[in-house]
N, C-alpha and C. Protein backbone atom coordinates (compact mmCIF):
# COMPACT_ATOMS: atom_id res chain seq x y z
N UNK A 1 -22.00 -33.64 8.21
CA UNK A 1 -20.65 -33.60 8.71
C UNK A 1 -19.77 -34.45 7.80
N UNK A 2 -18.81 -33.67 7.43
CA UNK A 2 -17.19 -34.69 6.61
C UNK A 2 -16.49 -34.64 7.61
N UNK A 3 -16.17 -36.24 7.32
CA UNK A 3 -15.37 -37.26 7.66
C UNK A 3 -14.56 -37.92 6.83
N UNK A 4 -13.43 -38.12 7.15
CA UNK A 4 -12.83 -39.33 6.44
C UNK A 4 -13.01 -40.93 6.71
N UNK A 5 -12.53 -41.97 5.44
CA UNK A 5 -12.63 -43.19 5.85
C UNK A 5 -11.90 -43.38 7.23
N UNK A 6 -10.87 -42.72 7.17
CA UNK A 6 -9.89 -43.37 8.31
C UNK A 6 -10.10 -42.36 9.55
N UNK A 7 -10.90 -41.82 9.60
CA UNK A 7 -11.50 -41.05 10.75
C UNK A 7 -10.73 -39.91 10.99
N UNK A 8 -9.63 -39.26 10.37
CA UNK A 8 -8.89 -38.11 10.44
C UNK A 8 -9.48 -36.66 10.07
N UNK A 9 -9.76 -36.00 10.29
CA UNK A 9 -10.32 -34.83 9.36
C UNK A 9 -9.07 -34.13 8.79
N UNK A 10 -9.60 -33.72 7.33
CA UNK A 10 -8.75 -32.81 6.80
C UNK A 10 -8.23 -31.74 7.31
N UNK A 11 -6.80 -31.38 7.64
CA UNK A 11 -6.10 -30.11 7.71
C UNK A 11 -6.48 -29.12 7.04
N UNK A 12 -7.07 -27.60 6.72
CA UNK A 12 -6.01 -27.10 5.91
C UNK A 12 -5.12 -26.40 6.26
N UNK A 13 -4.72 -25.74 5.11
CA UNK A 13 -3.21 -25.15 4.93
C UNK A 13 -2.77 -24.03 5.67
N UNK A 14 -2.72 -24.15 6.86
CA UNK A 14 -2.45 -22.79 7.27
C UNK A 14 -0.81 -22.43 7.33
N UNK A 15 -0.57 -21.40 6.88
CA UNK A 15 0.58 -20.13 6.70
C UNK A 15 0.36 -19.09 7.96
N UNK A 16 1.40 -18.13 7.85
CA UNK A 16 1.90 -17.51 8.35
C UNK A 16 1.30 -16.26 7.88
N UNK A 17 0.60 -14.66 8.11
CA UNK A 17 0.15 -14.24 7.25
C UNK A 17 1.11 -13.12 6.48
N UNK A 18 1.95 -13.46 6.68
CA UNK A 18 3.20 -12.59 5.80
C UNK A 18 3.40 -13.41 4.79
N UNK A 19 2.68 -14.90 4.28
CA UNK A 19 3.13 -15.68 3.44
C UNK A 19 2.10 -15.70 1.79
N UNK A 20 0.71 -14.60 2.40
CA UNK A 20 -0.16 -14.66 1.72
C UNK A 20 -0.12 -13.27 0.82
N UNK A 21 -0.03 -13.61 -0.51
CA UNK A 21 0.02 -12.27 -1.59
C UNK A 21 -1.07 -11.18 -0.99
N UNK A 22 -1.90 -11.30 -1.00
CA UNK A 22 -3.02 -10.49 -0.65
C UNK A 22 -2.33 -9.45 0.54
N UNK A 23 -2.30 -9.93 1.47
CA UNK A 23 -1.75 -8.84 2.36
C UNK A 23 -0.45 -8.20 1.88
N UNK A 24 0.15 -8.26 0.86
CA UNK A 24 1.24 -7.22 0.67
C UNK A 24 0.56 -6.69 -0.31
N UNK A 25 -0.29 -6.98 -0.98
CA UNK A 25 -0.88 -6.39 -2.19
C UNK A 25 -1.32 -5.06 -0.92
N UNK A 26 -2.70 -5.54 0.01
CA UNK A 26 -2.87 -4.40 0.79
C UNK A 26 -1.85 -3.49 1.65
N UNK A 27 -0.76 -4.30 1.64
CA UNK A 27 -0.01 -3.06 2.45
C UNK A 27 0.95 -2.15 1.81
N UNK A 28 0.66 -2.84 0.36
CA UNK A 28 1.96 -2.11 -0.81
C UNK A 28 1.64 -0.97 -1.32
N UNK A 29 -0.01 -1.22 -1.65
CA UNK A 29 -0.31 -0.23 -2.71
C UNK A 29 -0.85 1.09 -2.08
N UNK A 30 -1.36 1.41 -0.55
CA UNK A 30 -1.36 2.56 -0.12
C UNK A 30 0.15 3.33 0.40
N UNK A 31 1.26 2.34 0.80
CA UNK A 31 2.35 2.89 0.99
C UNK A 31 3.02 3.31 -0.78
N UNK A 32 2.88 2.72 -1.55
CA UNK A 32 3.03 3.08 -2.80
C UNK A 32 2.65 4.65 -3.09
N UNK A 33 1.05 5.28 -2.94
CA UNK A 33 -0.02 6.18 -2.78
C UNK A 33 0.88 7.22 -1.98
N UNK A 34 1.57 6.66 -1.01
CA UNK A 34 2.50 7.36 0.25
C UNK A 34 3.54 8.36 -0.24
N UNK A 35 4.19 7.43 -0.46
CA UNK A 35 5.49 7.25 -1.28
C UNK A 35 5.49 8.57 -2.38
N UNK A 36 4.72 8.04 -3.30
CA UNK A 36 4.39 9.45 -4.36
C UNK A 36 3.79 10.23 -4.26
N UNK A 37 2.69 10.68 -3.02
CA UNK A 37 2.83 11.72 -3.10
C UNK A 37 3.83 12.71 -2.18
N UNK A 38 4.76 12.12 -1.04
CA UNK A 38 5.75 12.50 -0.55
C UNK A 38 6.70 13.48 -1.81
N UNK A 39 7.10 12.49 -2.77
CA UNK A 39 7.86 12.90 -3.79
C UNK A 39 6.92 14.24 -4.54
N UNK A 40 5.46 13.89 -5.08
CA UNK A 40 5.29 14.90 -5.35
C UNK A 40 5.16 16.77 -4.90
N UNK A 41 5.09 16.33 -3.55
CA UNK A 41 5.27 17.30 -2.86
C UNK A 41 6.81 17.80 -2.77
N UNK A 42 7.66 17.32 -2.69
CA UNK A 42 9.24 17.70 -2.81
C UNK A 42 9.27 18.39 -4.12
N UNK A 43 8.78 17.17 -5.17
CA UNK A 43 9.15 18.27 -6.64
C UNK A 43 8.51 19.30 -6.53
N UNK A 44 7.09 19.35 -5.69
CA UNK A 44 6.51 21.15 -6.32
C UNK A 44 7.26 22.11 -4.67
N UNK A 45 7.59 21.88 -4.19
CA UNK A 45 8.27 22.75 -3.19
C UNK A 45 9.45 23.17 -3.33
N UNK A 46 10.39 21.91 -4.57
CA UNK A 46 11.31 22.58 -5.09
C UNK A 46 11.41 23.54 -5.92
N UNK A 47 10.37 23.56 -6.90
CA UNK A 47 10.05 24.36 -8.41
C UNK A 47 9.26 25.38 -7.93
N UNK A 48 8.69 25.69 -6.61
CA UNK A 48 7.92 26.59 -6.63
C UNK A 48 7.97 27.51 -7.44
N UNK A 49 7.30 28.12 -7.88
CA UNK A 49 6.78 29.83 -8.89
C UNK A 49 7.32 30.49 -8.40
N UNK A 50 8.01 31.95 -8.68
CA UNK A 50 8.29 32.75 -7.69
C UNK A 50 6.88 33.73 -8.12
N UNK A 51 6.77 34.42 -6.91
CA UNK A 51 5.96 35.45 -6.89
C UNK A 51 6.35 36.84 -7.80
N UNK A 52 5.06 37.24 -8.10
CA UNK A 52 5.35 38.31 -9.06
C UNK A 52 4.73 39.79 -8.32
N UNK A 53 5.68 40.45 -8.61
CA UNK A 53 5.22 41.58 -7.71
C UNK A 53 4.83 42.81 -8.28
N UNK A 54 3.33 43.04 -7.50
CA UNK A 54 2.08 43.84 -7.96
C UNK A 54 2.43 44.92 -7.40
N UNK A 55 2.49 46.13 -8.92
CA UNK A 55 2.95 47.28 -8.33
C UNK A 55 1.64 48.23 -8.30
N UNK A 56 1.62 48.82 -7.58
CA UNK A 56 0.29 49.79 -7.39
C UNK A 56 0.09 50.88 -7.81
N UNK A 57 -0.38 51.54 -8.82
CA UNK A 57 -0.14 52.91 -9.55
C UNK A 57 -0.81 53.86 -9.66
């Protein structure tokens, strides 16, 4: 068991968890993932191909 001389035990540091990089890292980079492919889907729904039409002979 640690102890101090003066009989206090050490604190640590506790934060808030909105204060810790790590959790925005995890909540950034799948909304990031989100994000683009939202967009990619807009660009190909805008550009769609048009269809070519099969004539039968």
């Amino acid at each position: 068991m640690l102890s101090r001389i003066d009989g206090t035990e050490p604190q640590a540091d506790v934060k808030p968890w909105y204060q810790y990089m790590m959790v925005w890292l995890v909540i950034a980079l799948p909304l990031i993932v989100v994000v683009a492919s939202m967009v990619t889907v807009t660009i190909a729904h805008q550009n769609a191909p048009q269809l070519v039409p099969v004539s039968s002979e």
